[in-house]
N, C-alpha and C. Protein backbone atom coordinates (compact mmCIF):
# COMPACT_ATOMS: atom_id res chain seq x y z
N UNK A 1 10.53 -7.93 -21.27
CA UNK A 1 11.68 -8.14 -20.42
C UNK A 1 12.66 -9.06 -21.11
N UNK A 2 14.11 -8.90 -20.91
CA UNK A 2 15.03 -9.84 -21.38
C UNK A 2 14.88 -10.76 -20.80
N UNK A 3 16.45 -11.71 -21.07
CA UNK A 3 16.46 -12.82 -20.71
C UNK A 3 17.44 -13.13 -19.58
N UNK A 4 17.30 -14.13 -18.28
CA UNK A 4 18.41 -13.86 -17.89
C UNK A 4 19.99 -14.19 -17.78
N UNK A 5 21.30 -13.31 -17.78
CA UNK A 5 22.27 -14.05 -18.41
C UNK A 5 22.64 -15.41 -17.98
N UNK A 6 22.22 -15.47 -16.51
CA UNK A 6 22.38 -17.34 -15.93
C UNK A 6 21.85 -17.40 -15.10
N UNK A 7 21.01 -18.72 -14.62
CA UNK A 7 20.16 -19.00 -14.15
C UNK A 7 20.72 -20.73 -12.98
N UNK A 8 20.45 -20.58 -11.75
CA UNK A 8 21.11 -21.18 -11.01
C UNK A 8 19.72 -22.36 -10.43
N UNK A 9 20.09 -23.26 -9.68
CA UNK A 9 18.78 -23.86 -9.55
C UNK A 9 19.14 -24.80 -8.67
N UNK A 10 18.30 -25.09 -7.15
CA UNK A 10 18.57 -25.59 -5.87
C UNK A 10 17.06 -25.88 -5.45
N UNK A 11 16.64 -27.26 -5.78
CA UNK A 11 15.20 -27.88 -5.77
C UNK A 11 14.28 -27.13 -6.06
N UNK A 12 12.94 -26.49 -5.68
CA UNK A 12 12.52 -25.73 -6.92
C UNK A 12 12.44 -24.48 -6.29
N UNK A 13 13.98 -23.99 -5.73
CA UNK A 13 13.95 -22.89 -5.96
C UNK A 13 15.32 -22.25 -7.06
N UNK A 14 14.89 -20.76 -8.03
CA UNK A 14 15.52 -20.42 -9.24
C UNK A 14 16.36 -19.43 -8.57
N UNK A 15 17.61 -19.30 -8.98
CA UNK A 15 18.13 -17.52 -8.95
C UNK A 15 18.22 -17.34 -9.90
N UNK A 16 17.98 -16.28 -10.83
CA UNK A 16 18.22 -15.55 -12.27
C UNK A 16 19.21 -14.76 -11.70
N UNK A 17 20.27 -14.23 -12.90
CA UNK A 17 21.07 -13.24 -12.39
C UNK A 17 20.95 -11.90 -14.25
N UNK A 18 20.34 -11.11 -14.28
CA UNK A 18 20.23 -10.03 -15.13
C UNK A 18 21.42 -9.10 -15.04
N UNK A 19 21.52 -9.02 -16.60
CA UNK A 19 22.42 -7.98 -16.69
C UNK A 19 21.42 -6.37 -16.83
N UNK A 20 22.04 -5.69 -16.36
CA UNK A 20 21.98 -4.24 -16.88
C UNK A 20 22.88 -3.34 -16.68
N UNK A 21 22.51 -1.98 -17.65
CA UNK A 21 23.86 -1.03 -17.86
C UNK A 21 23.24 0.51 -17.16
N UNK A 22 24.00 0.70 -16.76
CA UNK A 22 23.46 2.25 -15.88
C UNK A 22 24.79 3.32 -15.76
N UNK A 23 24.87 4.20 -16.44
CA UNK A 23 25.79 5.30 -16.72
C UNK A 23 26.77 4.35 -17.11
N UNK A 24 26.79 3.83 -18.15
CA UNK A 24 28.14 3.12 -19.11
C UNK A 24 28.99 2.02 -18.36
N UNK A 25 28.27 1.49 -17.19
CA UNK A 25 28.57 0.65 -16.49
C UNK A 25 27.33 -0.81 -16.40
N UNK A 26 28.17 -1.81 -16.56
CA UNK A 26 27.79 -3.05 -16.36
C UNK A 26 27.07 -3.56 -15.24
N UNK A 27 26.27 -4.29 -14.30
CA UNK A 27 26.02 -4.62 -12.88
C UNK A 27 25.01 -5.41 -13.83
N UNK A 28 24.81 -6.16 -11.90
CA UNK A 28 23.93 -7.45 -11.88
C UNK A 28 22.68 -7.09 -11.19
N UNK A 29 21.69 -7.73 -11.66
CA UNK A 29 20.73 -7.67 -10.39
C UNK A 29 20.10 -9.23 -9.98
N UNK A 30 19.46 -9.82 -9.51
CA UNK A 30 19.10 -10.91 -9.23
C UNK A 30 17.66 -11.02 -8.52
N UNK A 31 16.88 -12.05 -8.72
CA UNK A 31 15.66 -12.45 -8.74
C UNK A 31 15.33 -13.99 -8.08
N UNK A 32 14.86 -14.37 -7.01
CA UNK A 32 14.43 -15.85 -6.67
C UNK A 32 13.29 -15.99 -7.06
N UNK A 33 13.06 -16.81 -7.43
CA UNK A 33 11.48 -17.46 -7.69
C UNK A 33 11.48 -19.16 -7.39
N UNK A 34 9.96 -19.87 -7.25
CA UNK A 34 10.01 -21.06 -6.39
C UNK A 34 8.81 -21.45 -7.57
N UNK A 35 9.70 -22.75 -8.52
CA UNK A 35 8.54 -23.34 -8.62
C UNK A 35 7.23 -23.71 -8.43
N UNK A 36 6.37 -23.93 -9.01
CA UNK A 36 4.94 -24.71 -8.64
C UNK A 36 4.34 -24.73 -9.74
N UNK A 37 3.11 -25.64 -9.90
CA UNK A 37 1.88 -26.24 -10.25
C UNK A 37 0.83 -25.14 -10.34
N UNK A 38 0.27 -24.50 -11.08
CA UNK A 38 -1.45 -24.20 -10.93
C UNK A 38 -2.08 -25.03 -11.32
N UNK A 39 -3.69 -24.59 -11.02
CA UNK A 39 -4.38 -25.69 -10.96
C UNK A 39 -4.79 -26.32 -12.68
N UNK A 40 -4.55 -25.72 -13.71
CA UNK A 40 -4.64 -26.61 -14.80
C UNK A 40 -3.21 -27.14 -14.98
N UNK A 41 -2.09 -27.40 -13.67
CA UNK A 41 -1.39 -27.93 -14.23
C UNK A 41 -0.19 -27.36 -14.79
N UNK A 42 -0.36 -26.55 -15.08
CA UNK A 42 1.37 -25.42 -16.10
C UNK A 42 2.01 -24.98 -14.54
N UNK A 43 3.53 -25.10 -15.15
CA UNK A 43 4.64 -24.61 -13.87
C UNK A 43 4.25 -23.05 -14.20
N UNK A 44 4.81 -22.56 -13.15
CA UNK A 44 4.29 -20.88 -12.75
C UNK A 44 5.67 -20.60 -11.90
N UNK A 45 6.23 -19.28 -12.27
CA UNK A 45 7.15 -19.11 -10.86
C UNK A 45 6.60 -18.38 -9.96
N UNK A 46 6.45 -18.85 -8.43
CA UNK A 46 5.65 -18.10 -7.92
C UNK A 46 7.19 -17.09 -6.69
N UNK A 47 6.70 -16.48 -5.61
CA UNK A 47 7.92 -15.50 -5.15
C UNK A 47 7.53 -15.28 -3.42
N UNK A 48 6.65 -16.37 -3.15
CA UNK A 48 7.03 -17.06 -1.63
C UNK A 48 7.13 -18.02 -1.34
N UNK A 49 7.60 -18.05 -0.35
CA UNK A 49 8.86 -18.64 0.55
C UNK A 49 8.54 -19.26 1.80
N UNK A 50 8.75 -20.65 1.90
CA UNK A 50 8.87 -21.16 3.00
C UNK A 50 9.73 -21.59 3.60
N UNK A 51 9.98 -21.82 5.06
CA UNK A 51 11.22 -21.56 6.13
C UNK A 51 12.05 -22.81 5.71
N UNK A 52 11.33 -23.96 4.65
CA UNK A 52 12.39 -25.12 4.52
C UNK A 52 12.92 -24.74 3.00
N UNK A 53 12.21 -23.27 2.64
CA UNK A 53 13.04 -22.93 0.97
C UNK A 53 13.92 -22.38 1.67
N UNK A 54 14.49 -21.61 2.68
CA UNK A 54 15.53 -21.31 2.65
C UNK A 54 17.04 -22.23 2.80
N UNK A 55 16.92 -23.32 2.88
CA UNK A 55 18.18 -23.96 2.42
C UNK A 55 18.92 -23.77 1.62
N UNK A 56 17.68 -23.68 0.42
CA UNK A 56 17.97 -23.71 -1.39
C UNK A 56 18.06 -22.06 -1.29
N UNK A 57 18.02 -21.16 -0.91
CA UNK A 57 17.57 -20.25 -1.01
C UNK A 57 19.50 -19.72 -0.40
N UNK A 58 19.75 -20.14 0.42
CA UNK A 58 20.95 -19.87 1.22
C UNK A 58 22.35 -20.75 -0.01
N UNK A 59 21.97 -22.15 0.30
CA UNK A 59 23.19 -22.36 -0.82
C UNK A 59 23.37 -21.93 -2.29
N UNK A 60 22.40 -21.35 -2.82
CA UNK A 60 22.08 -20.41 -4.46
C UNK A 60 22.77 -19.27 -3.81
N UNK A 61 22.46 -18.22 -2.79
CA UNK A 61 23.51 -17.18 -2.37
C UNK A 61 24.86 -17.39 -1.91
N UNK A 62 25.14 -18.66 -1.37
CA UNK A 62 26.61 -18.84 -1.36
C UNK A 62 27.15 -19.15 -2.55
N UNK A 63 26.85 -19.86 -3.42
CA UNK A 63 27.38 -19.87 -4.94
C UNK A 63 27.08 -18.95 -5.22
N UNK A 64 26.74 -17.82 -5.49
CA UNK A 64 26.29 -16.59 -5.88
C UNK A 64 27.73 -15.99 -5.58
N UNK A 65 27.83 -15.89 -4.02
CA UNK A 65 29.06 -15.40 -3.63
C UNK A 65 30.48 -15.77 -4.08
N UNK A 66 30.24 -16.93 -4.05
CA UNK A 66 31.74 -17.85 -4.26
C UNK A 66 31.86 -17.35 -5.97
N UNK A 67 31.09 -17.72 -6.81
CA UNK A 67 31.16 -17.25 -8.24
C UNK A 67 32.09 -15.73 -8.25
N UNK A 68 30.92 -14.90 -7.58
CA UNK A 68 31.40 -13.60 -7.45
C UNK A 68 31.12 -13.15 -9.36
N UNK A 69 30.36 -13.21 -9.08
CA UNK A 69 29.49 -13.19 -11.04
C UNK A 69 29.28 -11.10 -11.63
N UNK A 70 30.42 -10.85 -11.61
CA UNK A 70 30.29 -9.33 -12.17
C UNK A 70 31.25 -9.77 -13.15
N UNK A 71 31.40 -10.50 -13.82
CA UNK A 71 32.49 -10.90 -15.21
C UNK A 71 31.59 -9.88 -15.89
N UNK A 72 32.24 -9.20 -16.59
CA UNK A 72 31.60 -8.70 -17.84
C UNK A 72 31.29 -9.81 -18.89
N UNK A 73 31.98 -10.58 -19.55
CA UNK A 73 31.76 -11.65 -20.42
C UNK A 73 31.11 -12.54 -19.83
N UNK A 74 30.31 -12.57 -18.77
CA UNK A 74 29.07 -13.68 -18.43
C UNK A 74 28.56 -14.08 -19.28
N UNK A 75 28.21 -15.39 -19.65
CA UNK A 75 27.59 -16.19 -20.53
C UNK A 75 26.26 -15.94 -20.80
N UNK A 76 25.36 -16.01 -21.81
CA UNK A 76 24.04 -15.64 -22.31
C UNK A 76 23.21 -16.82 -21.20
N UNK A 77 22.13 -16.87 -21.15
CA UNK A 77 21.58 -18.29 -20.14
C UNK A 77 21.23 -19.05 -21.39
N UNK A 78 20.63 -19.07 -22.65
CA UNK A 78 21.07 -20.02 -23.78
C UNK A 78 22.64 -21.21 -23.60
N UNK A 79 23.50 -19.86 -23.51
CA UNK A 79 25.02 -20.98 -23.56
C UNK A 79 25.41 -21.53 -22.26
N UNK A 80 24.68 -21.24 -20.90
CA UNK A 80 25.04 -21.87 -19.35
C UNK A 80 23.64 -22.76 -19.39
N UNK A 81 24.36 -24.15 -18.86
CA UNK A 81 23.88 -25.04 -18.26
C UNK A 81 23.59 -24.63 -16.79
N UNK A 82 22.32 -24.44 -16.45
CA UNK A 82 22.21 -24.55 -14.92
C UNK A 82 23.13 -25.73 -13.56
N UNK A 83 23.44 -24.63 -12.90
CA UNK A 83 24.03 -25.91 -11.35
C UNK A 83 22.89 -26.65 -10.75
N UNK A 84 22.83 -27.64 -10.40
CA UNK A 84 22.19 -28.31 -9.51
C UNK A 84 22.41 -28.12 -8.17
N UNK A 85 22.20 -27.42 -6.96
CA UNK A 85 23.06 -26.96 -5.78
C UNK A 85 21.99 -28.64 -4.56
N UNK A 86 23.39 -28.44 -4.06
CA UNK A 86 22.74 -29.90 -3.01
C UNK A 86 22.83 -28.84 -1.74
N UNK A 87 22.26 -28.18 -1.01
CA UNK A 87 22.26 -27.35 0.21
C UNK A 87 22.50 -28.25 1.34
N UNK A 88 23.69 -27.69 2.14
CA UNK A 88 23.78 -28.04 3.31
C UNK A 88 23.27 -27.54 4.58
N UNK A 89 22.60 -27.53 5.60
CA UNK A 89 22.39 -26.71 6.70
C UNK A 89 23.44 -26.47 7.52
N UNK A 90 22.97 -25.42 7.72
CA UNK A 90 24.37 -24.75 9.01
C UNK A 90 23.79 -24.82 10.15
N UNK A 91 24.25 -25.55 11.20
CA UNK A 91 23.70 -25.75 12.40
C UNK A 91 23.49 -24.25 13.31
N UNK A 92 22.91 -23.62 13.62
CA UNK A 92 22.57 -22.24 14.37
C UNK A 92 23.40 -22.86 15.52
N UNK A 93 24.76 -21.74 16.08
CA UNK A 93 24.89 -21.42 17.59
C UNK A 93 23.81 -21.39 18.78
N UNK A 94 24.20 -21.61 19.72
CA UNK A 94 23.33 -21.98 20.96
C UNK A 94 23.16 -19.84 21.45
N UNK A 95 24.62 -19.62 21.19
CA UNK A 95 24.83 -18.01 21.40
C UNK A 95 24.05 -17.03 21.02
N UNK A 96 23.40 -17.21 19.71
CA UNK A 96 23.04 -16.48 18.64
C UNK A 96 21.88 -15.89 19.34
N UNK A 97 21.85 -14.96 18.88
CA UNK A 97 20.10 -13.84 19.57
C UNK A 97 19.50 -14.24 18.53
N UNK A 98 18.39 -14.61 19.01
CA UNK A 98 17.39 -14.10 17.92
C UNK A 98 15.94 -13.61 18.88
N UNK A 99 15.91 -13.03 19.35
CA UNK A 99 15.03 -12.21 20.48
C UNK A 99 14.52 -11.82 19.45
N UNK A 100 12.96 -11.27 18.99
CA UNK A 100 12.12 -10.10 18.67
C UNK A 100 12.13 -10.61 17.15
N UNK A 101 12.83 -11.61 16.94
CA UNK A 101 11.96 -12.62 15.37
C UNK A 101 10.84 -12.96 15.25
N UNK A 102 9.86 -13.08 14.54
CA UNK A 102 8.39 -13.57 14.31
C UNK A 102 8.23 -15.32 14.53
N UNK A 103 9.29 -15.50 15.05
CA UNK A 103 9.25 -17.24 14.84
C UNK A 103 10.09 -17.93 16.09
């Protein structure tokens, strides 16, 4: 597998953002992964999620958005320095349904 062209980072959770080409066209695809520990010790990316990763998980997709990252000349992840994202919470409406959620 390559490498990815930039790599974003909001406590230990990662977004990678990959390039690939499909009928002579450019696009992105993207990947989260969440730090951790195994047990001898070596970081591992592991790919679940808990309800307080989504902070980091939400402000990495709003910079995601705000970037708006389909530049063709995107930087290699060698030449980008990762963001540090400080996540804010969005307070949930009193309005909002959430009927028939698991939670």
């Amino acid at each position: 597998m390559g490498h990815p062209v930039m790599k974003f980072q909001s406590g230990k959770i990662s977004l990678a953002a990959w390039a690939t080409e499909y009928k002579g066209e450019l696009s992105y695809n993207y990947t989260l992964s969440k730090g951790y520990k195994n047990k001898e010790g070596e970081w591992k990316d592991g790919h679940v999620f808990t309800i307080t990763d989504f902070h980091d998980i939400v402000a990495l997709a709003t910079l995601l958005l705000q970037r708006n990252i389909k530049d063709k000349s995107a930087p290699r992840a060698e030449e980008y320095k990762p963001t540090q994202v400080t996540p804010q919470p969005t307070p949930i409406k009193k309005e909002d349904d959430f009927d028939g959620l698991p939670f």
